[in-house]
N, C-alpha and C. Protein backbone atom coordinates (compact mmCIF):
# COMPACT_ATOMS: atom_id res chain seq x y z
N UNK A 1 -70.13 -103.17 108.71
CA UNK A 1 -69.42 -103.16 107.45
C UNK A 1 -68.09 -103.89 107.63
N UNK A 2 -67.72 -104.63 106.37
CA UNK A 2 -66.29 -105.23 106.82
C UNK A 2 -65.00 -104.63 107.26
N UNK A 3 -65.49 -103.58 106.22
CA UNK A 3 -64.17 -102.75 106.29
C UNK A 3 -63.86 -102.33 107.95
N UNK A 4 -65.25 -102.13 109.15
CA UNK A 4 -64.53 -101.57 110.19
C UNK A 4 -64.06 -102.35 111.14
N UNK A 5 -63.41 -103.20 110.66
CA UNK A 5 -62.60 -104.41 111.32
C UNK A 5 -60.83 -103.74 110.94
N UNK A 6 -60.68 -102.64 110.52
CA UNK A 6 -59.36 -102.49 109.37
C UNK A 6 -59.12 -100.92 109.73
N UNK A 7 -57.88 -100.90 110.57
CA UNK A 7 -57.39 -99.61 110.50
C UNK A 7 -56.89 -98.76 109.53
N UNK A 8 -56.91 -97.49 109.06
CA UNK A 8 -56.20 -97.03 107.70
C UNK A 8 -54.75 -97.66 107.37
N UNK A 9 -54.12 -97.79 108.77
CA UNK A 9 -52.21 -98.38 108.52
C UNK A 9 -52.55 -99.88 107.96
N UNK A 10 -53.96 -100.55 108.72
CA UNK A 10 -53.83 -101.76 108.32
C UNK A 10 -54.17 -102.18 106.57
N UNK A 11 -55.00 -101.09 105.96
CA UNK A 11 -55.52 -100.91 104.84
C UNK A 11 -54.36 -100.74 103.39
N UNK A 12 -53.06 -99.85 104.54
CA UNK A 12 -52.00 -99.48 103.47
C UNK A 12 -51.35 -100.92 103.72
N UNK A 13 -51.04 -101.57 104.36
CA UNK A 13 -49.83 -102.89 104.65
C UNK A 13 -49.99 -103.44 103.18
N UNK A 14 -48.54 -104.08 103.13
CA UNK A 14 -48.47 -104.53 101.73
C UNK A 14 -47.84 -105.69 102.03
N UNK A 15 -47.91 -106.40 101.29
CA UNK A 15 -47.25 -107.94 101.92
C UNK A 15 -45.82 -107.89 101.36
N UNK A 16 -45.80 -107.10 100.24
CA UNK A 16 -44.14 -106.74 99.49
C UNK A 16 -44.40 -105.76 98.30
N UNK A 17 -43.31 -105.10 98.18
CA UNK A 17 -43.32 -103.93 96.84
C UNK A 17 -44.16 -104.21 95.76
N UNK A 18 -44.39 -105.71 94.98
CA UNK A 18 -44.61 -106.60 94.26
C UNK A 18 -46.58 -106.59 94.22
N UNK A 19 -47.12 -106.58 95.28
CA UNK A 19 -48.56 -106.57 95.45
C UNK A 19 -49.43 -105.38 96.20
N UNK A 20 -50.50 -105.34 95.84
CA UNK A 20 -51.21 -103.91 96.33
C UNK A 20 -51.55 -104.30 97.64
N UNK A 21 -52.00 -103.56 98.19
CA UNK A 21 -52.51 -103.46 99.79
C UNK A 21 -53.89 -103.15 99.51
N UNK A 22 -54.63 -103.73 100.93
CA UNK A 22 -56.52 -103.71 100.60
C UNK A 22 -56.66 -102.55 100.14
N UNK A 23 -56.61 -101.43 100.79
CA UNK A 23 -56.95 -100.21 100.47
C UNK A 23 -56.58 -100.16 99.06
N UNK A 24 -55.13 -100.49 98.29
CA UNK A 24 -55.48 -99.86 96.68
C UNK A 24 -56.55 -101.04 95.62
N UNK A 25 -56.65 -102.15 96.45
CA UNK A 25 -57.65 -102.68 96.06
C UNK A 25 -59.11 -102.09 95.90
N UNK A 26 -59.64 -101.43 97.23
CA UNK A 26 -60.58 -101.13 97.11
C UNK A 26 -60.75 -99.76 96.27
N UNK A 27 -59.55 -99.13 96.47
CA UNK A 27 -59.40 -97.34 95.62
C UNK A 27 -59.55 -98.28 93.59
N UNK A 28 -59.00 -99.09 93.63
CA UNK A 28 -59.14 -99.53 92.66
C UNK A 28 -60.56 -100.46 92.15
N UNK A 29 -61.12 -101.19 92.41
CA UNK A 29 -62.71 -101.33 92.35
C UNK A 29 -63.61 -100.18 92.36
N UNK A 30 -63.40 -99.17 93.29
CA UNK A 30 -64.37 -97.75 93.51
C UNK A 30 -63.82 -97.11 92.40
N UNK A 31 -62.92 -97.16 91.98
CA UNK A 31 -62.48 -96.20 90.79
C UNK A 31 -63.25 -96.46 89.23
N UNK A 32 -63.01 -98.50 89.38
CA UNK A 32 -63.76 -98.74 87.85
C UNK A 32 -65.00 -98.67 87.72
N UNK A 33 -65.83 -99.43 88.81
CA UNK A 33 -67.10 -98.78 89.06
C UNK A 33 -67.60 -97.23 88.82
N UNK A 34 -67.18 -96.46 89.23
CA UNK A 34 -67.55 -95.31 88.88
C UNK A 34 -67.26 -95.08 87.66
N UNK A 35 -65.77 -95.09 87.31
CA UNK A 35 -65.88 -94.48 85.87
C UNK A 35 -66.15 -95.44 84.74
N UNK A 36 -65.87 -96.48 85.03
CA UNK A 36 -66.54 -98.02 83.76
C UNK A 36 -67.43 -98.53 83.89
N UNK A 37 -67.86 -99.10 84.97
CA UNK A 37 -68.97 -99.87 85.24
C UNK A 37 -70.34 -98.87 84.56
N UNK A 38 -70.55 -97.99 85.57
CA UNK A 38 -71.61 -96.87 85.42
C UNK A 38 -71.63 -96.71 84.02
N UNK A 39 -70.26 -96.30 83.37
CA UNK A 39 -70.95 -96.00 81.96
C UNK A 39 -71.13 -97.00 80.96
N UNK A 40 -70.49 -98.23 80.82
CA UNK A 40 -71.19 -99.63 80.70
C UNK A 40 -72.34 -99.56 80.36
N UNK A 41 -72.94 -99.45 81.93
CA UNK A 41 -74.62 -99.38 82.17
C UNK A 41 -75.37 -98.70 81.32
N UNK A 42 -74.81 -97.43 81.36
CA UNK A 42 -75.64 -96.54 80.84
C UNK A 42 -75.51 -96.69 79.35
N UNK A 43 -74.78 -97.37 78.79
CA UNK A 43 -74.46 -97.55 76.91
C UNK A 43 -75.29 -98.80 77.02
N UNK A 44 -75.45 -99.60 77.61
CA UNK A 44 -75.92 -100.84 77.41
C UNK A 44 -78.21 -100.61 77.76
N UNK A 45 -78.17 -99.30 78.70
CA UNK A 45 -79.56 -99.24 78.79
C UNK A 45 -80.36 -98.15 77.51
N UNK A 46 -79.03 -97.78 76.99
CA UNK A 46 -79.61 -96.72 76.20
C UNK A 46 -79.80 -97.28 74.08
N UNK A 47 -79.18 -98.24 74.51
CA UNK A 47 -78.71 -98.81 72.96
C UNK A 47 -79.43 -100.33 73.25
N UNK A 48 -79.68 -101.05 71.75
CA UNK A 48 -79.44 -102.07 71.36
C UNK A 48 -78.74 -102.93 70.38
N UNK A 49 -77.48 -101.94 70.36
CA UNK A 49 -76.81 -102.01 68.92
C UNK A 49 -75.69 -103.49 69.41
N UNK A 50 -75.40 -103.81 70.61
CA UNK A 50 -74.53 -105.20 71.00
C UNK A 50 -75.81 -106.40 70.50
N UNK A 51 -77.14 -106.41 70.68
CA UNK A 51 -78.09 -106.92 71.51
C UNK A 51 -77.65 -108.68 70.95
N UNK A 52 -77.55 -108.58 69.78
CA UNK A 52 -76.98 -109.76 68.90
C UNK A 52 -76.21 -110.54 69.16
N UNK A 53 -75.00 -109.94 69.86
CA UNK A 53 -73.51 -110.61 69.70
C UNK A 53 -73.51 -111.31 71.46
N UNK A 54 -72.74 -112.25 71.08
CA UNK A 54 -72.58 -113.22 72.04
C UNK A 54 -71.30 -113.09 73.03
N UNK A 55 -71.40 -113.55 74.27
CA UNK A 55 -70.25 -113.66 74.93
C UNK A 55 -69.26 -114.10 74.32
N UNK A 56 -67.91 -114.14 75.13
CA UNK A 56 -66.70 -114.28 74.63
C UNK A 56 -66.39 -115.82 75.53
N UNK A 57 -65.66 -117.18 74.98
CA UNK A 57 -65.63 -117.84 75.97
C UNK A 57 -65.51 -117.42 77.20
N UNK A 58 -64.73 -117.06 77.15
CA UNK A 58 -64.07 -116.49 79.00
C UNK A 58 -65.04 -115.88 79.76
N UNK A 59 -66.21 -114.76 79.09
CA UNK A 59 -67.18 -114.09 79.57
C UNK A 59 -68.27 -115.28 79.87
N UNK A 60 -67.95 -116.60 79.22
CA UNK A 60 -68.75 -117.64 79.63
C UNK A 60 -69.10 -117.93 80.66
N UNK A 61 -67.64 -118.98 80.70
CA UNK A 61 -67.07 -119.50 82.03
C UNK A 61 -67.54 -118.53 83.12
N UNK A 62 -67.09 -117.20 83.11
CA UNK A 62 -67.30 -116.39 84.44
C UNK A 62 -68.76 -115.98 84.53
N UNK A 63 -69.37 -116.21 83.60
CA UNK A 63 -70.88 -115.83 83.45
C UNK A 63 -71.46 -117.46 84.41
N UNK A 64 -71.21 -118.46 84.39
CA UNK A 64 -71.79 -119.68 84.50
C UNK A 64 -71.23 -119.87 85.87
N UNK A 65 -70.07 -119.62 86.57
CA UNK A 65 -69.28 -119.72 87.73
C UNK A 65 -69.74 -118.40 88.71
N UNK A 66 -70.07 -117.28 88.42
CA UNK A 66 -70.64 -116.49 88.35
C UNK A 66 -69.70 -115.63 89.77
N UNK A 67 -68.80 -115.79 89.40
CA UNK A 67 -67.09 -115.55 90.31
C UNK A 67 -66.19 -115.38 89.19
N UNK A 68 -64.70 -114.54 89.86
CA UNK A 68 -63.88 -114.21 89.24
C UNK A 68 -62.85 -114.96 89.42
N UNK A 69 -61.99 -115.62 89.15
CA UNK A 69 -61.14 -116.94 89.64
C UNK A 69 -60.33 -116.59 90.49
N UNK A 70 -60.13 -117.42 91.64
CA UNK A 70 -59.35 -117.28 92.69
C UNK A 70 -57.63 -117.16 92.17
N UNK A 71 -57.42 -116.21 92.04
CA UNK A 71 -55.62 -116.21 91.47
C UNK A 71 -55.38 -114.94 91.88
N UNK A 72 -53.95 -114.66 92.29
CA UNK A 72 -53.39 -113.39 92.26
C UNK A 72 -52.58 -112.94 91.00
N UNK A 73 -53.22 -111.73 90.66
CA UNK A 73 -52.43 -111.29 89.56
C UNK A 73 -51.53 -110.51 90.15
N UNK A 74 -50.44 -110.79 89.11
CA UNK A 74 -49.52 -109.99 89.20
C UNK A 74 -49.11 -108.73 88.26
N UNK A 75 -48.91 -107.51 89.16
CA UNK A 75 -48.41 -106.17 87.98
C UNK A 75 -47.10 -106.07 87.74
N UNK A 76 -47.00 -105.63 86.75
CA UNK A 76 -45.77 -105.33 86.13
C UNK A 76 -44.94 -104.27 86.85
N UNK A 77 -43.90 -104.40 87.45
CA UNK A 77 -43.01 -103.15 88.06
C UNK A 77 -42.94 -102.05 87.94
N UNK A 78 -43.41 -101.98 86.39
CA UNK A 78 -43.28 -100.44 86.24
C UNK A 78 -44.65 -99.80 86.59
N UNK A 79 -45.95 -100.71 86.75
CA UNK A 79 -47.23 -100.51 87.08
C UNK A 79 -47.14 -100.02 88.81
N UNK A 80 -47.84 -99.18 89.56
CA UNK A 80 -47.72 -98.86 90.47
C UNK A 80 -49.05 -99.33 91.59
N UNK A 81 -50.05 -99.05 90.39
CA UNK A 81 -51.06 -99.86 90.61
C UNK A 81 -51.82 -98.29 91.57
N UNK A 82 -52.88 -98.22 91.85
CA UNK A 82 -53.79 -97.34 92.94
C UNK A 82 -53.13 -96.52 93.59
N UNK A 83 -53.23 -95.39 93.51
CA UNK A 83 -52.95 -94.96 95.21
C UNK A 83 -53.34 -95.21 96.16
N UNK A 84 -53.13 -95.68 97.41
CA UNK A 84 -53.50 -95.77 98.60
C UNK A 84 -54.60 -94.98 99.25
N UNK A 85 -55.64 -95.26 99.66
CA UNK A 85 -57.01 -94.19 100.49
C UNK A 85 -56.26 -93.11 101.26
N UNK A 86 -56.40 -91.95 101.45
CA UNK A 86 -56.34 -91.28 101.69
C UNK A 86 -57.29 -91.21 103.53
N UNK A 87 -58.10 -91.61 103.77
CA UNK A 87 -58.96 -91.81 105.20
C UNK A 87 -59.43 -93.43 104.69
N UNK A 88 -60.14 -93.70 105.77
CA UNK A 88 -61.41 -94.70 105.80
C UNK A 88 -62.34 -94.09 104.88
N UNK A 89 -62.67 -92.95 105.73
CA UNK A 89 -63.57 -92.38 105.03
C UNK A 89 -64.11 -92.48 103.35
N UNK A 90 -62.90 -91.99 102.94
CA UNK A 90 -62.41 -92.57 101.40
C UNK A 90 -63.21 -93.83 101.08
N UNK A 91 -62.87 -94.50 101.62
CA UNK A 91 -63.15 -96.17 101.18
C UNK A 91 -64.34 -96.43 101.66
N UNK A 92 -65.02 -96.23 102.34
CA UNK A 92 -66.11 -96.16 103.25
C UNK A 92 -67.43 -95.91 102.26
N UNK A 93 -67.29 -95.02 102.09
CA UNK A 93 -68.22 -93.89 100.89
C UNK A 93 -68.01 -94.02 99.98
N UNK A 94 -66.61 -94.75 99.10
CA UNK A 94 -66.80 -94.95 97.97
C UNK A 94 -66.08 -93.65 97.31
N UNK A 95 -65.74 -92.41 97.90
CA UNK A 95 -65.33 -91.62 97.35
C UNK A 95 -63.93 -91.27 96.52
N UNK A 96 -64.42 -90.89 95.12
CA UNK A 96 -63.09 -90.72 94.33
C UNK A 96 -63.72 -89.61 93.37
N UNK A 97 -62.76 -89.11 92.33
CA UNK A 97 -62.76 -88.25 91.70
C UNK A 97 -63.05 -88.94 90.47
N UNK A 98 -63.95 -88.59 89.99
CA UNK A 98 -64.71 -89.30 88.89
C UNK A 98 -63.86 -88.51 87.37
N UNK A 99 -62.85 -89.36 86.74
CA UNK A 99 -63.02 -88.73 85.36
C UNK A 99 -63.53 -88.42 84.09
C-alpha cells in the first residue's frame, strides 16, 4: 500500500499554516466518500428522476480528461480544513465517523 512508505509525523507535516498535510487530505477524501459519495450512489441507483439532464461543462471536461486538474487549491484562513488522522490505522482502513 502507498501509504506504508509514510510515518504518522510524516502524514501530519505541512509545508506551511496555509496548506493541508497528506493525512488531512486523506481524512478528507475518506470523509466525502463515505458520507457523499455513497449516498450519491445510492440516490442515483434508486431513482431516475436526473436520468434526462445533462452534464455541466466543467463535469465535461473532467468527464472526457477523466482526472481532476493538476492545481493546488487554496483555503481560506478561516477554513481549517480536516483534522489530522489520529493513527495510520485511521487512514489505512478508511476509518471515520460517518454522519
Amino acid at each position: 500500500m502507498a501509504l506504508d512508505k509514510y510515518s504518522l509525523a510524516q502524514l501530519w507535516l505541512k509545508e506551511d499554516i496555509n496548506n493541508w498535510s497528506l493525512g488531512q487530505v486523506y481524512m478528507h477524501l475518506i470523509h466525502n466518500i463515505i458520507n457523499y459519495n455513497f449516498a450519491q450512489i445510492e440516490i442515483c441507483i434508486s431513482t431516475n428522476r436526473n436520468q434526462s439532464k445533462k452534464k455541466t461543462s466543467d463535469g465535461e471536461k473532467l468527464f472526457e480528461q477523466n482526472l481532476f486538474p493538476n492545481a493546488r487549491l487554496k483555503t481560506p484562513p478561516s477554513a481549517s480544513g480536516p483534522d489530522q488522522p489520529e493513527s495510520l490505522k485511521v487512514v489505512r482502513h478508511g476509518k471515520t465517523q460517518r454522519n
